[in-house]
Protein backbone atom coordinates (compact mmCIF):
# COMPACT_ATOMS: atom_id res chain seq x y z
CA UNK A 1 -16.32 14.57 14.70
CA UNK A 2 -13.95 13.00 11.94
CA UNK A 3 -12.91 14.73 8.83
CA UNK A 4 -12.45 12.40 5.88
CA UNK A 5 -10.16 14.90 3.40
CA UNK A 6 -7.81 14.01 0.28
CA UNK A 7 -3.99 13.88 1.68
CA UNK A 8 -1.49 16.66 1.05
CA UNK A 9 2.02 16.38 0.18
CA UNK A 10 2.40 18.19 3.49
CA UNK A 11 0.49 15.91 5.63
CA UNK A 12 2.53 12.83 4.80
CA UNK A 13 4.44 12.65 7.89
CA UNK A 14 1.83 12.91 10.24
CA UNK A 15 0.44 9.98 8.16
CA UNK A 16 3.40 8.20 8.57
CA UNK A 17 3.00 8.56 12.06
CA UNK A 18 -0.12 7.06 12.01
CA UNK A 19 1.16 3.94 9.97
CA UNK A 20 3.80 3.56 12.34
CA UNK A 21 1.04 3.23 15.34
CA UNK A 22 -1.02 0.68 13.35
CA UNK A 23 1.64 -0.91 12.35
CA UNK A 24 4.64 -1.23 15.25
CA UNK A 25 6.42 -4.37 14.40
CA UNK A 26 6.43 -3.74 10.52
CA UNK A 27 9.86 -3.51 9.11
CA UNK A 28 8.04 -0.37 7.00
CA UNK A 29 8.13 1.12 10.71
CA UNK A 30 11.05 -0.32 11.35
CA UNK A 31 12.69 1.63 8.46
CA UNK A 32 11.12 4.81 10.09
CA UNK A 33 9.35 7.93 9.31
CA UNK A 34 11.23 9.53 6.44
CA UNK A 35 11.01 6.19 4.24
CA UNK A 36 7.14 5.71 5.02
CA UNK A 37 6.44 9.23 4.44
CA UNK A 38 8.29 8.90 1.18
CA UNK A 39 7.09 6.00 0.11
CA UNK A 40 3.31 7.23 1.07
CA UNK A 41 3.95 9.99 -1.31
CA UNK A 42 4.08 7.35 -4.39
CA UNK A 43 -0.06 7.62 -4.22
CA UNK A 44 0.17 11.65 -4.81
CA UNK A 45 2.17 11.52 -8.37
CA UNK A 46 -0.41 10.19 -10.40
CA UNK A 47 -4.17 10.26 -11.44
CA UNK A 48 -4.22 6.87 -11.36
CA UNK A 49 -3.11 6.72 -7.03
CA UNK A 50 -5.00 8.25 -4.60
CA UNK A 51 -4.08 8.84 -0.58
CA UNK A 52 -6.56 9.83 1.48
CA UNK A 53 -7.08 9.93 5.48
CA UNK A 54 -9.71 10.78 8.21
CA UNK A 55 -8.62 13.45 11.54
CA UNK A 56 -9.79 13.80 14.99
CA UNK A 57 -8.73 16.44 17.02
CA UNK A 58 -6.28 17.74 14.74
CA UNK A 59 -4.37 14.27 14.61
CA UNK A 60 -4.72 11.46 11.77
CA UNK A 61 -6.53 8.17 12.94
CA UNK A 62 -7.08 6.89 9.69
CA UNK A 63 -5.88 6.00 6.14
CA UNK A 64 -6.33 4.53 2.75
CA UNK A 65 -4.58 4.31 -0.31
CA UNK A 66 -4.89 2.86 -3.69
CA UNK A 67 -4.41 2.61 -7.36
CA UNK A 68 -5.73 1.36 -10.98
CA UNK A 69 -2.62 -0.21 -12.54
CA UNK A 70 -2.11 0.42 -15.78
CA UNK A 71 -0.05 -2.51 -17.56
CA UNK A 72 1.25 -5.90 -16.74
CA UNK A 73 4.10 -5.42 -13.53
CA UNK A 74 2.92 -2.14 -12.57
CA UNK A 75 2.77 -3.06 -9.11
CA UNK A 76 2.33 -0.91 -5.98
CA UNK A 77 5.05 -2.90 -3.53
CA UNK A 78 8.18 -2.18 -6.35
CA UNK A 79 6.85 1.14 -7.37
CA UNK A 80 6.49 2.21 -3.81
CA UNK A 81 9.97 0.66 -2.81
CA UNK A 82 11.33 2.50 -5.89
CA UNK A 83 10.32 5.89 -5.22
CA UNK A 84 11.25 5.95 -1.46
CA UNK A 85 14.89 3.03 -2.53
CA UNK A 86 17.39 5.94 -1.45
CA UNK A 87 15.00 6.45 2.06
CA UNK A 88 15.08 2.75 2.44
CA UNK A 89 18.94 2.28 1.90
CA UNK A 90 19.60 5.10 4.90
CA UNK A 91 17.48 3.21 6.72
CA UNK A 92 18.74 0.44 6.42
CA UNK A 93 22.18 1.83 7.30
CA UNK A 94 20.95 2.99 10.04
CA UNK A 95 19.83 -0.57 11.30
CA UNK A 96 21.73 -3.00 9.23
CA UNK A 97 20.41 -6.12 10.83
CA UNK A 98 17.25 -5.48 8.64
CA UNK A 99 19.19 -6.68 5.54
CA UNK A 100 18.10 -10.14 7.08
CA UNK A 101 14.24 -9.22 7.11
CA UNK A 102 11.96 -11.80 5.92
CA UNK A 103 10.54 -8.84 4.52
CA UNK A 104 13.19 -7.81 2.53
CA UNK A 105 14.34 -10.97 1.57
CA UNK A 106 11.34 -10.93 -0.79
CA UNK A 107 12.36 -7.93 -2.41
CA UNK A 108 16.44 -9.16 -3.19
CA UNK A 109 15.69 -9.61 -6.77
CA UNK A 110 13.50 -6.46 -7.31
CA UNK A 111 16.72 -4.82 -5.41
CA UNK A 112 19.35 -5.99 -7.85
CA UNK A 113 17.68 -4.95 -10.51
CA UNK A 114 17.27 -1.36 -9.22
CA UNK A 115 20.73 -1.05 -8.21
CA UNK A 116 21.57 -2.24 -11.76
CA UNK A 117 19.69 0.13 -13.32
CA UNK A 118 21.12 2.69 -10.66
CA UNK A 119 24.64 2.01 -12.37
CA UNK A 120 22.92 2.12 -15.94
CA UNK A 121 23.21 -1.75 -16.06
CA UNK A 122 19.51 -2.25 -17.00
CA UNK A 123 17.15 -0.66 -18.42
CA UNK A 124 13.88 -1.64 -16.75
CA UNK A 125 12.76 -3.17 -13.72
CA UNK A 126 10.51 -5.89 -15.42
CA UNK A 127 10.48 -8.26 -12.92
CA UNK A 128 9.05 -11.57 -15.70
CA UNK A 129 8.16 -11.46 -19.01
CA UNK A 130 4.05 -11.19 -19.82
CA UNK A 131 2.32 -14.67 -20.20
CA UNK A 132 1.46 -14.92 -23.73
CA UNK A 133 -2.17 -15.32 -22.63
CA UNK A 134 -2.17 -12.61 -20.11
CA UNK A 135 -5.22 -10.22 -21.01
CA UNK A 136 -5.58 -7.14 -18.90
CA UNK A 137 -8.63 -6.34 -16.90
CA UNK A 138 -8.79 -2.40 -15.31
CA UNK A 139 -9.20 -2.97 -11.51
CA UNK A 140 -8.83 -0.98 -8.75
CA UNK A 141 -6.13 -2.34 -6.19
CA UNK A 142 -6.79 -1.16 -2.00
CA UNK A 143 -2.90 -0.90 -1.20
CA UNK A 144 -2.92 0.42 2.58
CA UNK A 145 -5.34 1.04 5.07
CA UNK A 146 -5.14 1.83 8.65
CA UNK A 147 -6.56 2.88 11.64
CA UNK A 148 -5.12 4.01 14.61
CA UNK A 149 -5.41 1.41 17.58
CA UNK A 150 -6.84 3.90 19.83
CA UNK A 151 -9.82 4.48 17.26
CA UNK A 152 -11.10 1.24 16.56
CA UNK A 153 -14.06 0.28 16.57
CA UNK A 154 -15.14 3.89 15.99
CA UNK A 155 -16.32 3.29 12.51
CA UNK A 156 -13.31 4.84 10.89
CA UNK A 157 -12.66 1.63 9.16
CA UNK A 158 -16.23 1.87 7.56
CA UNK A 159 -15.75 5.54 6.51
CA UNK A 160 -12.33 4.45 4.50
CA UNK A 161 -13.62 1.90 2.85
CA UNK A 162 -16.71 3.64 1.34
CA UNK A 163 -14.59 6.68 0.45
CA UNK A 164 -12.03 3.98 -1.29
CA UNK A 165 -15.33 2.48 -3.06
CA UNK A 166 -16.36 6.17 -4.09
CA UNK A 167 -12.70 7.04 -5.21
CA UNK A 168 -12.86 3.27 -7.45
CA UNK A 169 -15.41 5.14 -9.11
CA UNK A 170 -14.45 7.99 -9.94
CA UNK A 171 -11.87 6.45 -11.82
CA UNK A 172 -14.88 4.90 -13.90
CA UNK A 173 -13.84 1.33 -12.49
CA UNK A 174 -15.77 -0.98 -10.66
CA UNK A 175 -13.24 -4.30 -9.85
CA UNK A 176 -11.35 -3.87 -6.87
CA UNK A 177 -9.19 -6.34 -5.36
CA UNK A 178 -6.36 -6.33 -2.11
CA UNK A 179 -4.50 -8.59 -0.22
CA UNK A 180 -4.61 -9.76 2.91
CA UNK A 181 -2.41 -12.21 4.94
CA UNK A 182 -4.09 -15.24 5.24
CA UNK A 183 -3.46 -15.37 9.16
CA UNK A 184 -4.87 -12.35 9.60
CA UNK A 185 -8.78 -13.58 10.69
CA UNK A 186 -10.32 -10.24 12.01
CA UNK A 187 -9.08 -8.30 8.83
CA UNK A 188 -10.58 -11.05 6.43
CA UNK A 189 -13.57 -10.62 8.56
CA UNK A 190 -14.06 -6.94 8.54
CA UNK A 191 -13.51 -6.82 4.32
CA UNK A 192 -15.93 -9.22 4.25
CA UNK A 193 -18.35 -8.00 6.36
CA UNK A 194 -17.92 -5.03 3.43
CA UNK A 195 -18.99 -6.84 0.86
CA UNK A 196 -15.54 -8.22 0.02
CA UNK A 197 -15.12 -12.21 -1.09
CA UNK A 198 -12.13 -13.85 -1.18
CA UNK A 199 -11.02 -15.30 -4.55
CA UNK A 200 -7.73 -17.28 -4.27
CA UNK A 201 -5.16 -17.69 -1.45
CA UNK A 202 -1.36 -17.31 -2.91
CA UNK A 203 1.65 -18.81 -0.54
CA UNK A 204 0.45 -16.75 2.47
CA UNK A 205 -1.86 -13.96 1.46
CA UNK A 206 -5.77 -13.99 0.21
CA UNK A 207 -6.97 -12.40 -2.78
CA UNK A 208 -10.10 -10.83 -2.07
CA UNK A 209 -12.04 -8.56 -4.54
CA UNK A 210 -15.11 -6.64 -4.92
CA UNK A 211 -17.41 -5.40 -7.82
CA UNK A 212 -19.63 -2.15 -7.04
């Protein structure tokens, strides 16, 4: 019934769809298609990222995507934001009240920086300097996941997060970790009921990580 496949460069907009169903009220959904679609296709330039999604009847219900960072800052949220910055700027022209976003807001500093970079002001995008006791551990980071609201309860949620568990692996890594706002009860309780334990709670989200 579903079919659990790698995602193509050519499926990203009916992905993006899909995001936008799980997700209405998001400002990611509220910067539309184009910049989702764009900013999906971050997981597909790398060895390191991997996108993948589940289909019923010809239609995406389901997706997952993550990566192994490879240094200190290499983050998904900037990188993603990055890539798809010129998608994200026409949407925002598009709906300019967005510039107010709480969601946004976080990213003003990350912002400046890229547009100084843009203008060959900076060089890099570090957002801080390395702790001098930061040592780096490989882990396996579970970026986005989503099902579509009218599948549910199907067990595509189980299906996406043994396939992320598989694709961990195959990267020869077995720490994973996400985050997950802390308000967000029946998501903390489905990771957990995966085998997932929560490690730390910063400002508003929970750190939760697994070893296979």
């Amino acid at each position: 019934m579903y079919q659990l496949s790698n995602t193509e460069p050519s499926q990203l907009n009916d992905l993006a769809i899909c995001q936008m169903a799980c997700f209405p009220k998001s400002f990611n959904t509220q910067l539309g298609k184009n910049y989702i679609a764009k900013s999906l296709n971050w997981f597909l330039q790398k060895d390191t990222r991997f996108l993948f999604h589940v289909m019923c009847n010809n239609e995406v219900v389901g997706f997952c995507g993550g990566f192994a960072p490879q240094f200190y800052g290499d983050g998904s949220s900037s990188g993603m934001l990055q890539f798809a910055f010129k998608e994200a700027v026409m949407g925002i022209a598009k709906k300019p009240w967005l510039l107010v976003n709480k969601e946004l807001r976080n990213y003003y500093p990350f912002i400046g920086r890229n547009i100084k970079k843009k203008l060959g002001l900076k060089k890099t995008l570090a957002a801080e300097t390395k702790p001098t006791n930061y040592v780096f551990k490989e882990s396996v980071g579970l970026v986005v996941i989503g099902v579509h609201p009218a599948y549910r309860g199907k067990g595509i949620f189980e299906i996406l997060m043994k396939e992320f568990e598989q694709k961990a692996l195959q990267l020869n890594i077995k720490n994973c970790n996400l985050s997950v706002r802390a308000d967000n009860a029946r998501a903390i309780a489905a990771y957990t009921k995966m085998g997932w334990q929560i490690q730390s709670q910063k400002d508003n989200a929970i750190i939760m990580f697994k070893h296979l």
